[in-house]
PDB file of N, CA and C in Angstrom:
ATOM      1  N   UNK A   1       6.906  14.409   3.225  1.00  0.00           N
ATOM      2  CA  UNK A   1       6.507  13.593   2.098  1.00  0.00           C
ATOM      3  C   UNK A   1       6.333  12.148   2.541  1.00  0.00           C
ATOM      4  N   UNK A   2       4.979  11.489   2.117  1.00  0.00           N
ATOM      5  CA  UNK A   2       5.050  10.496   2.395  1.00  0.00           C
ATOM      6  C   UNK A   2       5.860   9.052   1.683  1.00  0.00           C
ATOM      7  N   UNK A   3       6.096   8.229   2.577  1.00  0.00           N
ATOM      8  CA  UNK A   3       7.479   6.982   1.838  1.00  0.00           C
ATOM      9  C   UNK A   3       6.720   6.182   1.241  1.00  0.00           C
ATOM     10  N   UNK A   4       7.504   5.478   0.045  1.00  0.00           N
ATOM     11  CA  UNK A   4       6.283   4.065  -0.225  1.00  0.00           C
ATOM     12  C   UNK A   4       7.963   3.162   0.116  1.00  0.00           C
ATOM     13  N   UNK A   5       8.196   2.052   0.294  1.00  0.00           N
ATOM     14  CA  UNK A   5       8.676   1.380   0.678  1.00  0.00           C
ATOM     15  C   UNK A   5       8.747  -0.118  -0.121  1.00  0.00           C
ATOM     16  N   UNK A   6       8.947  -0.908  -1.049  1.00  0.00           N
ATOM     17  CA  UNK A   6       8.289  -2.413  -1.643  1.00  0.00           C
ATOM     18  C   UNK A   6       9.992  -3.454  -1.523  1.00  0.00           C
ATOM     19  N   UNK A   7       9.541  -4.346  -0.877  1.00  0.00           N
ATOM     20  CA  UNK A   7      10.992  -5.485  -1.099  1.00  0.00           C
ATOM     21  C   UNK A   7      10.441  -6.417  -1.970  1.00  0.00           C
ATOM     22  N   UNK A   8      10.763  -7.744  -2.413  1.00  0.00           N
ATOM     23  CA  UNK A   8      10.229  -8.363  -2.915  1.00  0.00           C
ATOM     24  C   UNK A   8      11.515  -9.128  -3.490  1.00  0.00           C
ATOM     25  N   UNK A   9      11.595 -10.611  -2.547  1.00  0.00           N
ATOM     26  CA  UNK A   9      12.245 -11.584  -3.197  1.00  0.00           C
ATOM     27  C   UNK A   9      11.908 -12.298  -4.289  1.00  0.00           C
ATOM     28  N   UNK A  10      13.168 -12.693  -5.077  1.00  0.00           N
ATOM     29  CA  UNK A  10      12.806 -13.249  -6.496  1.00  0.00           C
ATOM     30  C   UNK A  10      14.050 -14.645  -6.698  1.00  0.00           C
ATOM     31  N   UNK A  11      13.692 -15.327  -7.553  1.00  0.00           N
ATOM     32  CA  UNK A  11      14.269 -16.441  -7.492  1.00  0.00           C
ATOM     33  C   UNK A  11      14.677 -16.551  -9.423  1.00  0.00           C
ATOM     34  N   UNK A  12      14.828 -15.120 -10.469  1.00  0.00           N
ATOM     35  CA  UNK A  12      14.628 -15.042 -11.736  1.00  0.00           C
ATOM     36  C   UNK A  12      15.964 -14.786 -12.164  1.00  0.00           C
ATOM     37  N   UNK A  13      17.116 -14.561 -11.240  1.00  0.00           N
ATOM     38  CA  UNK A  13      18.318 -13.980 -11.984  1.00  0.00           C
ATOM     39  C   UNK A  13      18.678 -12.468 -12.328  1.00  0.00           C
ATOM     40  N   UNK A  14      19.935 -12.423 -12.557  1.00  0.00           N
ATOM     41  CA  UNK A  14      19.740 -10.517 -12.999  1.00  0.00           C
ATOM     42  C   UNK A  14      19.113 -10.306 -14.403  1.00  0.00           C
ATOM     43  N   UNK A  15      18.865 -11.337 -15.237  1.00  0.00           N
ATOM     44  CA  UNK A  15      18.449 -11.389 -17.048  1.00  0.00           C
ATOM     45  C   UNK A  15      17.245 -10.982 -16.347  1.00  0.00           C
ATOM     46  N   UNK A  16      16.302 -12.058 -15.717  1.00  0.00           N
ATOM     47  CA  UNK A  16      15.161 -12.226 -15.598  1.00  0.00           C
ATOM     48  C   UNK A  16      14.345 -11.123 -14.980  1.00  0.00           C
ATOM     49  N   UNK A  17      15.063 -10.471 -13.807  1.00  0.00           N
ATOM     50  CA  UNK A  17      14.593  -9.465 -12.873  1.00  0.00           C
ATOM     51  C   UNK A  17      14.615  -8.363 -13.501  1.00  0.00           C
ATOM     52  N   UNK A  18      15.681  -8.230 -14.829  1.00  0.00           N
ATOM     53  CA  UNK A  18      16.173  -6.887 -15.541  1.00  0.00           C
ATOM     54  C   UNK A  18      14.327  -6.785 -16.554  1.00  0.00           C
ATOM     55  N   UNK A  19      14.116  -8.086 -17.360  1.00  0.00           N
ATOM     56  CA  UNK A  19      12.810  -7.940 -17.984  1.00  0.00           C
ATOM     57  C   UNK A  19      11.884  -7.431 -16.772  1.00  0.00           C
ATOM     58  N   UNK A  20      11.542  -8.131 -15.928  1.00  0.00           N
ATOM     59  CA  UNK A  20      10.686  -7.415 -15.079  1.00  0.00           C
ATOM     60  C   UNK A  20      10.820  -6.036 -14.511  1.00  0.00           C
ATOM     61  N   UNK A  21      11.772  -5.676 -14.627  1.00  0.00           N
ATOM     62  CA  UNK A  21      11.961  -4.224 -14.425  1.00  0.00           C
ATOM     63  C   UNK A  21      11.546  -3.232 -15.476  1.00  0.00           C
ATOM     64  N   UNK A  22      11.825  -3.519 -16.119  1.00  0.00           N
ATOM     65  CA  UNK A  22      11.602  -2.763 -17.602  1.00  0.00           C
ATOM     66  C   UNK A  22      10.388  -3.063 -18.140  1.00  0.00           C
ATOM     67  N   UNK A  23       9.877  -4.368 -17.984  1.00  0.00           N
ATOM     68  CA  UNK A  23       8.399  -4.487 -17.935  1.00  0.00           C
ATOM     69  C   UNK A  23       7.106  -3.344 -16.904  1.00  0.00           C
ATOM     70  N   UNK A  24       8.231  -3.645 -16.038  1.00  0.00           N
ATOM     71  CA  UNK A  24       7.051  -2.307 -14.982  1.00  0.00           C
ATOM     72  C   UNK A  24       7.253  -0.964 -15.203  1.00  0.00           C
ATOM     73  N   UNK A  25       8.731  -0.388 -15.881  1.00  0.00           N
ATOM     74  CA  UNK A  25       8.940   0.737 -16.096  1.00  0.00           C
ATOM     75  C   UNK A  25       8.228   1.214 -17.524  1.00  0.00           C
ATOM     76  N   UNK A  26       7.568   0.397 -18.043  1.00  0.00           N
ATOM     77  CA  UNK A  26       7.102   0.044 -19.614  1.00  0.00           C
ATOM     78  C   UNK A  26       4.833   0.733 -19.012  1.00  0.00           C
ATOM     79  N   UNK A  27       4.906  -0.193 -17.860  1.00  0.00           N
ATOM     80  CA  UNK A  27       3.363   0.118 -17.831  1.00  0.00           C
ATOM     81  C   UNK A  27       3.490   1.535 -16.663  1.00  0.00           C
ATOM     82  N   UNK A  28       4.693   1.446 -15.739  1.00  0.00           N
ATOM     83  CA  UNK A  28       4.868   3.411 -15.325  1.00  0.00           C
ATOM     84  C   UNK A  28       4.369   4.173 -16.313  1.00  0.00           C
ATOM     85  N   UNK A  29       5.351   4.157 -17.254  1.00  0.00           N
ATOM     86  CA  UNK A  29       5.310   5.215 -18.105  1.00  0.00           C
ATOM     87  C   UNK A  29       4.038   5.616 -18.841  1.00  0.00           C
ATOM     88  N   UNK A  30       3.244   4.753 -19.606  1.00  0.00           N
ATOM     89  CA  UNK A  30       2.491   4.245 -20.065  1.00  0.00           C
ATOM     90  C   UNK A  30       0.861   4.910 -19.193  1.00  0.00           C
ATOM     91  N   UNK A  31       1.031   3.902 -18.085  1.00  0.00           N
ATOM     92  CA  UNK A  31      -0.288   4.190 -16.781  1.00  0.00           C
ATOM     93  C   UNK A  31      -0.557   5.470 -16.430  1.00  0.00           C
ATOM     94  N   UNK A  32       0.825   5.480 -15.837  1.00  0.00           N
ATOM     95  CA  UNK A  32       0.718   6.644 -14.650  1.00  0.00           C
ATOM     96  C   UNK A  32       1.896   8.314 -15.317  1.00  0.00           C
ATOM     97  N   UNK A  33       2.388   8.245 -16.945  1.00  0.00           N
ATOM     98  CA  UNK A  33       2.884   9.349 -16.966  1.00  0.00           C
ATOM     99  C   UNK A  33       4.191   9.463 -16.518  1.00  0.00           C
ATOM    100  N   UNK A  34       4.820   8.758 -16.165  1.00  0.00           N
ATOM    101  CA  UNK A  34       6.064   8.341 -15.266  1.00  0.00           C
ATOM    102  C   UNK A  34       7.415   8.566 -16.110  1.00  0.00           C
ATOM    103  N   UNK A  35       8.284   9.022 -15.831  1.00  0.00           N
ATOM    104  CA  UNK A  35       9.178   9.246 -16.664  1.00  0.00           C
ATOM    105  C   UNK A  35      10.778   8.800 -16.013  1.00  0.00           C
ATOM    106  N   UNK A  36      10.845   7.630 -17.154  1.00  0.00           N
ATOM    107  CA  UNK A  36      12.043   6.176 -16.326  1.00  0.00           C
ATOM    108  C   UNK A  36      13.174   6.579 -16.996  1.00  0.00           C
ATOM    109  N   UNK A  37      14.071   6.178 -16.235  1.00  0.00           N
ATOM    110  CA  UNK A  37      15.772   5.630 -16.857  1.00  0.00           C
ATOM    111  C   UNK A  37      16.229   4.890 -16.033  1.00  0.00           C
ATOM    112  N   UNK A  38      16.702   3.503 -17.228  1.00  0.00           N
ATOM    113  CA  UNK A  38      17.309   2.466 -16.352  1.00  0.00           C
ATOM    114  C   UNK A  38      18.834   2.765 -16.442  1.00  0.00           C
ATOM    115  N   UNK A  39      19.149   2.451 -15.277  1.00  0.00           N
ATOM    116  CA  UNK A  39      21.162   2.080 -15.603  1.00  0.00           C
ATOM    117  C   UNK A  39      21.677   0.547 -14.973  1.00  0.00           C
ATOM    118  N   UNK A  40      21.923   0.440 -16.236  1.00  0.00           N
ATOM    119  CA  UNK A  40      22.811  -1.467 -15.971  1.00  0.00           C
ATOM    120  C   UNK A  40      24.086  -1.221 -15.387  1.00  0.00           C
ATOM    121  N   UNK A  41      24.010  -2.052 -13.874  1.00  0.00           N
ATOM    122  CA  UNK A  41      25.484  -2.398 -12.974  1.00  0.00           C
ATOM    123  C   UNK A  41      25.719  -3.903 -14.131  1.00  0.00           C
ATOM    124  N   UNK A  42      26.921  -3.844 -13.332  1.00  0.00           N
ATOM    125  CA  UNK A  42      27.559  -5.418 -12.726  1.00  0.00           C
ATOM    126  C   UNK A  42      26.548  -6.530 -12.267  1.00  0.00           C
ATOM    127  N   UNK A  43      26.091  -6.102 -10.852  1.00  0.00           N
ATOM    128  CA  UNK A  43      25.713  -7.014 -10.177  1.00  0.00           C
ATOM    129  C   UNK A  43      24.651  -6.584  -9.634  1.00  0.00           C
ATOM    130  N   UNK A  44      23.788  -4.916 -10.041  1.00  0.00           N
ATOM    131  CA  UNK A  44      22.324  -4.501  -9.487  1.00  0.00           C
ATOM    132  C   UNK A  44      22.457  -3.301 -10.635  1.00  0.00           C
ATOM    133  N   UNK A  45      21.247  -3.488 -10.730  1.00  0.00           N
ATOM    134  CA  UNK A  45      20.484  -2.539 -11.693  1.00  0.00           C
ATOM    135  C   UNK A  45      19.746  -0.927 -11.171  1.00  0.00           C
ATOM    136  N   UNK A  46      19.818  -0.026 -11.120  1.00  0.00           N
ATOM    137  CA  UNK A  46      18.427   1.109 -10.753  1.00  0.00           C
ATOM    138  C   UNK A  46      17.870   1.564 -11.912  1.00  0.00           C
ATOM    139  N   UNK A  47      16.499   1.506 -11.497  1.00  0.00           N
ATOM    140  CA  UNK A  47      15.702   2.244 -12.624  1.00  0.00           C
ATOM    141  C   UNK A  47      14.884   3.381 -11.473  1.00  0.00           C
ATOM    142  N   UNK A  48      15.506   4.667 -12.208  1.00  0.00           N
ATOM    143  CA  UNK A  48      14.981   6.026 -11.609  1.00  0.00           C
ATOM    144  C   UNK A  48      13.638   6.268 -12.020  1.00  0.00           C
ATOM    145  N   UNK A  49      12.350   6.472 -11.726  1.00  0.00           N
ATOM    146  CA  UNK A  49      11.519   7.275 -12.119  1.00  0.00           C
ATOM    147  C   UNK A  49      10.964   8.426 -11.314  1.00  0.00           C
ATOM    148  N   UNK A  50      10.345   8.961 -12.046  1.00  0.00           N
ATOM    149  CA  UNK A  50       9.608  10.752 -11.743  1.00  0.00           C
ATOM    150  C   UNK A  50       8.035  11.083 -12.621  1.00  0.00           C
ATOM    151  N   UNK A  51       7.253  11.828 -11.749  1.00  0.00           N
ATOM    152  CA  UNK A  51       6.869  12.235 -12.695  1.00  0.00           C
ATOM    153  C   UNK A  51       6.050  13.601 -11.326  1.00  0.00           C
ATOM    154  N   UNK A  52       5.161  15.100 -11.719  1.00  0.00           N
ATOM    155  CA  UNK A  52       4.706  15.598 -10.796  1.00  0.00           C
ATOM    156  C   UNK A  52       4.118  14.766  -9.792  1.00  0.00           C
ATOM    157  N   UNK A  53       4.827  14.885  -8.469  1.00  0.00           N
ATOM    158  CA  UNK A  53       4.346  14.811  -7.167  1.00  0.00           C
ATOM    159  C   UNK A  53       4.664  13.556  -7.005  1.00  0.00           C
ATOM    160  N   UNK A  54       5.570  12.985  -7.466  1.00  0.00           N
ATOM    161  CA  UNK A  54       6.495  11.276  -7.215  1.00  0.00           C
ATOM    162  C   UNK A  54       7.806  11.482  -7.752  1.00  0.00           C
ATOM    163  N   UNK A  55       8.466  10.606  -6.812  1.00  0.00           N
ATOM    164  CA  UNK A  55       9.837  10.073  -7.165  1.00  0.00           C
ATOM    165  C   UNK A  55      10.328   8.996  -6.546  1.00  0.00           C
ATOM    166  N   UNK A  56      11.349   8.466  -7.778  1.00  0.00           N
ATOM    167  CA  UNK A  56      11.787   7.202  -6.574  1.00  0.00           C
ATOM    168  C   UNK A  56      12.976   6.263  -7.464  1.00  0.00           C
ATOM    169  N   UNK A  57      13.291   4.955  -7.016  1.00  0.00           N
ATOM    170  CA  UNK A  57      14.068   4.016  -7.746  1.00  0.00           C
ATOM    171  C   UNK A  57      13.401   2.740  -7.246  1.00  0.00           C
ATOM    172  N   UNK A  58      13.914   2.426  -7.995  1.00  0.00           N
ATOM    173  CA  UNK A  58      13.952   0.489  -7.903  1.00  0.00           C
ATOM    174  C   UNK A  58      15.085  -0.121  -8.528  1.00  0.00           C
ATOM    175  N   UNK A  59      15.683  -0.590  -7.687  1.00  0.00           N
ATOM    176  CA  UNK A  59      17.150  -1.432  -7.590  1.00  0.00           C
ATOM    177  C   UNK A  59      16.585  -3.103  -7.520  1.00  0.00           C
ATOM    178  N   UNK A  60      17.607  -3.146  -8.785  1.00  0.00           N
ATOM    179  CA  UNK A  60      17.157  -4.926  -8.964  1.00  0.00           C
ATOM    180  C   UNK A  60      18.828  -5.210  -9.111  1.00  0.00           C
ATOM    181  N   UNK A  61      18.870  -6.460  -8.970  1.00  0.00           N
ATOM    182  CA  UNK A  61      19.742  -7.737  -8.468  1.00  0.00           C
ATOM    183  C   UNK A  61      19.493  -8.963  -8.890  1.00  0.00           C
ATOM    184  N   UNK A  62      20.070  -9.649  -8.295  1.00  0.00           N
ATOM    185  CA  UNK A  62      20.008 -11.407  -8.818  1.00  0.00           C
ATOM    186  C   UNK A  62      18.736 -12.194  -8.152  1.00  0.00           C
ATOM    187  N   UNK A  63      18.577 -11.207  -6.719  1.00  0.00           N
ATOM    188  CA  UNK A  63      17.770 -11.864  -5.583  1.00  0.00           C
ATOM    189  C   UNK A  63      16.598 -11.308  -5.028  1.00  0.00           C
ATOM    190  N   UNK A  64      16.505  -9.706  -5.658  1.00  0.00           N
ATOM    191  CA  UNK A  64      15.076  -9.233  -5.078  1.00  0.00           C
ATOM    192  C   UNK A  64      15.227  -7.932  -6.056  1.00  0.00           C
ATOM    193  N   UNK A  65      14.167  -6.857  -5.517  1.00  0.00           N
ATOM    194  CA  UNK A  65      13.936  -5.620  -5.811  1.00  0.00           C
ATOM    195  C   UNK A  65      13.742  -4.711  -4.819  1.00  0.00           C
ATOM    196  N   UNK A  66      13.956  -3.696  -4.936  1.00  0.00           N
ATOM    197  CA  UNK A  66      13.609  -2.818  -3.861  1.00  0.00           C
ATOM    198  C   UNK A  66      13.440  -1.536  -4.346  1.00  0.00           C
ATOM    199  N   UNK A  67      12.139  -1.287  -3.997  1.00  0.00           N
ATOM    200  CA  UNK A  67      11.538   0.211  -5.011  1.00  0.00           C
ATOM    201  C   UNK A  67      11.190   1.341  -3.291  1.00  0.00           C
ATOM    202  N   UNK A  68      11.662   2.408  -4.122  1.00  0.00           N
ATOM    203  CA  UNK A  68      11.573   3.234  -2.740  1.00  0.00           C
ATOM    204  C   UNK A  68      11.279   4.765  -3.523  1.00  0.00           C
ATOM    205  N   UNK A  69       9.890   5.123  -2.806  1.00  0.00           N
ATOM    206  CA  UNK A  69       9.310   6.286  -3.677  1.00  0.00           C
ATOM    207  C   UNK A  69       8.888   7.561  -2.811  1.00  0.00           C
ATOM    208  N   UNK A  70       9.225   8.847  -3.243  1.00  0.00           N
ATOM    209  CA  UNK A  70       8.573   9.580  -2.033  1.00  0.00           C
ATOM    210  C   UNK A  70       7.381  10.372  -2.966  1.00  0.00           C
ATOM    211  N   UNK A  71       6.318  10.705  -1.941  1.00  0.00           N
ATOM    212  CA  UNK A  71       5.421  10.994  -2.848  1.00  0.00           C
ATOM    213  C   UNK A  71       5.078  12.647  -2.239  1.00  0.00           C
ATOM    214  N   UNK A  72       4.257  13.313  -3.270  1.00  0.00           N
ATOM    215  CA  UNK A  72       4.275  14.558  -2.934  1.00  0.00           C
ATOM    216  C   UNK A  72       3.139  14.750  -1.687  1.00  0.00           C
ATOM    217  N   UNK A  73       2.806  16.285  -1.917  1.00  0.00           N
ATOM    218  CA  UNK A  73       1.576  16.627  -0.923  1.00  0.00           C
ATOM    219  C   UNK A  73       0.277  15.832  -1.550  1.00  0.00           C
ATOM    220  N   UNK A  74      -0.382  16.048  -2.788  1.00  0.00           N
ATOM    221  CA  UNK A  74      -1.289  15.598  -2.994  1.00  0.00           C
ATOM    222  C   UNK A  74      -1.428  13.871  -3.296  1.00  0.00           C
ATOM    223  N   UNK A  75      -0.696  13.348  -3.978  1.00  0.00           N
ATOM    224  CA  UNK A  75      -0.516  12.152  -4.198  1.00  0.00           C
ATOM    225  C   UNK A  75      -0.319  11.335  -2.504  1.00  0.00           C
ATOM    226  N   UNK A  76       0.303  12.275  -1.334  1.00  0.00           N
ATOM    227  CA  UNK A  76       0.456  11.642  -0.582  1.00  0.00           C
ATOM    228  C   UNK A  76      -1.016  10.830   0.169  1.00  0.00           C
ATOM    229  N   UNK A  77      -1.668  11.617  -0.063  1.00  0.00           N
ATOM    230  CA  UNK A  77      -3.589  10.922   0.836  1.00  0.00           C
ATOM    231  C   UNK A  77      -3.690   9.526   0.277  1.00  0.00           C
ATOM    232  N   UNK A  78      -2.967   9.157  -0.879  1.00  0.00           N
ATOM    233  CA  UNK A  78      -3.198   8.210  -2.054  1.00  0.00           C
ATOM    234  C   UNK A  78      -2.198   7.046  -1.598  1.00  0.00           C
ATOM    235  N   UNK A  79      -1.479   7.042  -0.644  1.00  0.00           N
ATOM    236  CA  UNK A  79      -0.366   6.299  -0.373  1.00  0.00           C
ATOM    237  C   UNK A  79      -0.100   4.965  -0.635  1.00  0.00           C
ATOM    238  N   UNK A  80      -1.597   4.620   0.191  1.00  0.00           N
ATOM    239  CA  UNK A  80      -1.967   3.207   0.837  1.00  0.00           C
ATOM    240  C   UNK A  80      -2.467   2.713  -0.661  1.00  0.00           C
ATOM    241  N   UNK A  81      -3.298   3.169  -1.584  1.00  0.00           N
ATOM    242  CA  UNK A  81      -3.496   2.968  -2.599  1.00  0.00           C
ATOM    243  C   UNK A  81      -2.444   2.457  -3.574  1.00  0.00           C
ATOM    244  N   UNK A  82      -1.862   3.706  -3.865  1.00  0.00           N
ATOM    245  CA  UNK A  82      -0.345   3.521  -4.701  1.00  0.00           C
ATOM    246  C   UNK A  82       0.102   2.625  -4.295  1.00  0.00           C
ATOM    247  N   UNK A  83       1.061   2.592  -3.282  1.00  0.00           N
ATOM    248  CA  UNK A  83       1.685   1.159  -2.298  1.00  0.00           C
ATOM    249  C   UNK A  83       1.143  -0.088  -2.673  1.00  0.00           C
ATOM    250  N   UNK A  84       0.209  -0.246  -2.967  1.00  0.00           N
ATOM    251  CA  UNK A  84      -0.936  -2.072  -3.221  1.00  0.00           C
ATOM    252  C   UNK A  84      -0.533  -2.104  -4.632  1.00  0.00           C
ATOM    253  N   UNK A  85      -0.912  -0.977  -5.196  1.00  0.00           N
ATOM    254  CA  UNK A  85      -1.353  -0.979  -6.743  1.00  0.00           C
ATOM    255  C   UNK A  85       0.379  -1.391  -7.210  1.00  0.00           C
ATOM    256  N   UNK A  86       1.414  -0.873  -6.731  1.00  0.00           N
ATOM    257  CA  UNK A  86       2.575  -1.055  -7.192  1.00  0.00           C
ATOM    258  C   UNK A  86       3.260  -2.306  -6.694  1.00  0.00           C
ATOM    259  N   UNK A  87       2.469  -2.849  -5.469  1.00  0.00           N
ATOM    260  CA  UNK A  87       3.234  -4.285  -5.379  1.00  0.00           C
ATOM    261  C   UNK A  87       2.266  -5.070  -5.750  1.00  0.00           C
ATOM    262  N   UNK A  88       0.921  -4.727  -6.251  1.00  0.00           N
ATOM    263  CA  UNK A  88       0.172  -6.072  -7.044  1.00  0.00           C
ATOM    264  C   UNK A  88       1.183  -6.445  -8.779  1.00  0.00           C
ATOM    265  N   UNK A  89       1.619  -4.780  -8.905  1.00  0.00           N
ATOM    266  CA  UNK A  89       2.005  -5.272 -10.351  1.00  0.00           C
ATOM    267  C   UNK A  89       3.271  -5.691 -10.636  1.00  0.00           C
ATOM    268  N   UNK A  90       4.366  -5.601  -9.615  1.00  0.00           N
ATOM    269  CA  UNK A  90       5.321  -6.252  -9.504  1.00  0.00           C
ATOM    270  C   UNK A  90       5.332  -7.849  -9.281  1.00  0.00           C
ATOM    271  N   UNK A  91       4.097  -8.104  -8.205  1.00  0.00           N
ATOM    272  CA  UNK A  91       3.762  -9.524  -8.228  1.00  0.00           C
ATOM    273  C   UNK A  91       3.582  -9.882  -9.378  1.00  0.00           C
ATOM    274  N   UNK A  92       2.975  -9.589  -9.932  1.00  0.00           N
ATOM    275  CA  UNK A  92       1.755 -10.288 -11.489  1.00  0.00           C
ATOM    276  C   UNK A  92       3.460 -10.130 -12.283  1.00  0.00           C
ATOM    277  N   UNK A  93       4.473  -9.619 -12.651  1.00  0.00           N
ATOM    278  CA  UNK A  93       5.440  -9.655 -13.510  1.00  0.00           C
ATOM    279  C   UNK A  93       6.539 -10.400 -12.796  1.00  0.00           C
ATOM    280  N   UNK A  94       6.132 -10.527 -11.790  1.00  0.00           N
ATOM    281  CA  UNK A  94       7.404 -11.370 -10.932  1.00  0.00           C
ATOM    282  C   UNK A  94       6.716 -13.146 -11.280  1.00  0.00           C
ATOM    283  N   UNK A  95       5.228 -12.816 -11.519  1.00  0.00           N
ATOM    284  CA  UNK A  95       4.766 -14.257 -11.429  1.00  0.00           C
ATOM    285  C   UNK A  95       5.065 -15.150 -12.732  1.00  0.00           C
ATOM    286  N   UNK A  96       4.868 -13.976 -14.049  1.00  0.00           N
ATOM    287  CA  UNK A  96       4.911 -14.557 -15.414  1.00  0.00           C
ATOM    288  C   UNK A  96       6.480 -14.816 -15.368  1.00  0.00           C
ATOM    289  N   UNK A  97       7.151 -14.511 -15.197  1.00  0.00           N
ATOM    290  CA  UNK A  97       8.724 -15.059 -15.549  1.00  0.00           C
ATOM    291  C   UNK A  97       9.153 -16.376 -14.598  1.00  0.00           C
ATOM    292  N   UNK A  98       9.887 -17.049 -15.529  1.00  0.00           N
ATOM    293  CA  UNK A  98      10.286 -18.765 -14.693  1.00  0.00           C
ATOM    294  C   UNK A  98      11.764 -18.091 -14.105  1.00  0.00           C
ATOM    295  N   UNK A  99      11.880 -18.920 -13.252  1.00  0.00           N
ATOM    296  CA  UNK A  99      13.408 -18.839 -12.838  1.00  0.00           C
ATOM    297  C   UNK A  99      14.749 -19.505 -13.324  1.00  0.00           C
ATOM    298  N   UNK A 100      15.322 -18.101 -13.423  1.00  0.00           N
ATOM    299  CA  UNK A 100      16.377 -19.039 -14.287  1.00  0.00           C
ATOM    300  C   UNK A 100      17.204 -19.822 -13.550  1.00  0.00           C
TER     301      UNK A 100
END
């Protein structure tokens, strides 16, 4: 199965990073069919999603994100695609929020 891999430092807080999370788990679901659950830590967050021929998390914090997805047989040819498409839209929601 192929990996998708995304880091992405942030300078928004755990409030701030938590909206952006849930903001992207909002257009997953929505876009691509994706089927999320978040769970609130202490001090890092995961939001699980799934849906046929993907899986993965994204763990948020005070200081970054880190989304880590494995993808199936068919979705896998699509990798390089997926991979862009999912860190353009983390950018664009990482961009609208100020830092707290």
């Amino acid at each position: 199965m192929p990996d998708i891999h995304i880091h992405r430092d942030h300078a928004l807080g755990l409030n701030g990073a938590r909206e952006v999370a849930t903001g992207w788990a909002e257009k997953a679901e929505s876009k691509f069919d994706m089927s999320c659950r978040y769970e609130e830590g202490e001090a890092e967050d995961v939001l699980h999603f799934s849906r046929v021929g993907a899986e993965g998390t994204l763990r948020v914090n005070a200081e970054q994100f880190e989304l880590q997805a494995k993808l199936g047989f068919l979705l896998g040819s699509f990798k390089d695609q997926i991979e862009q498409e999912i860190g353009r839209q983390l950018d664009e929601l990482i961009g609208r929020q100020s830092p707290a």
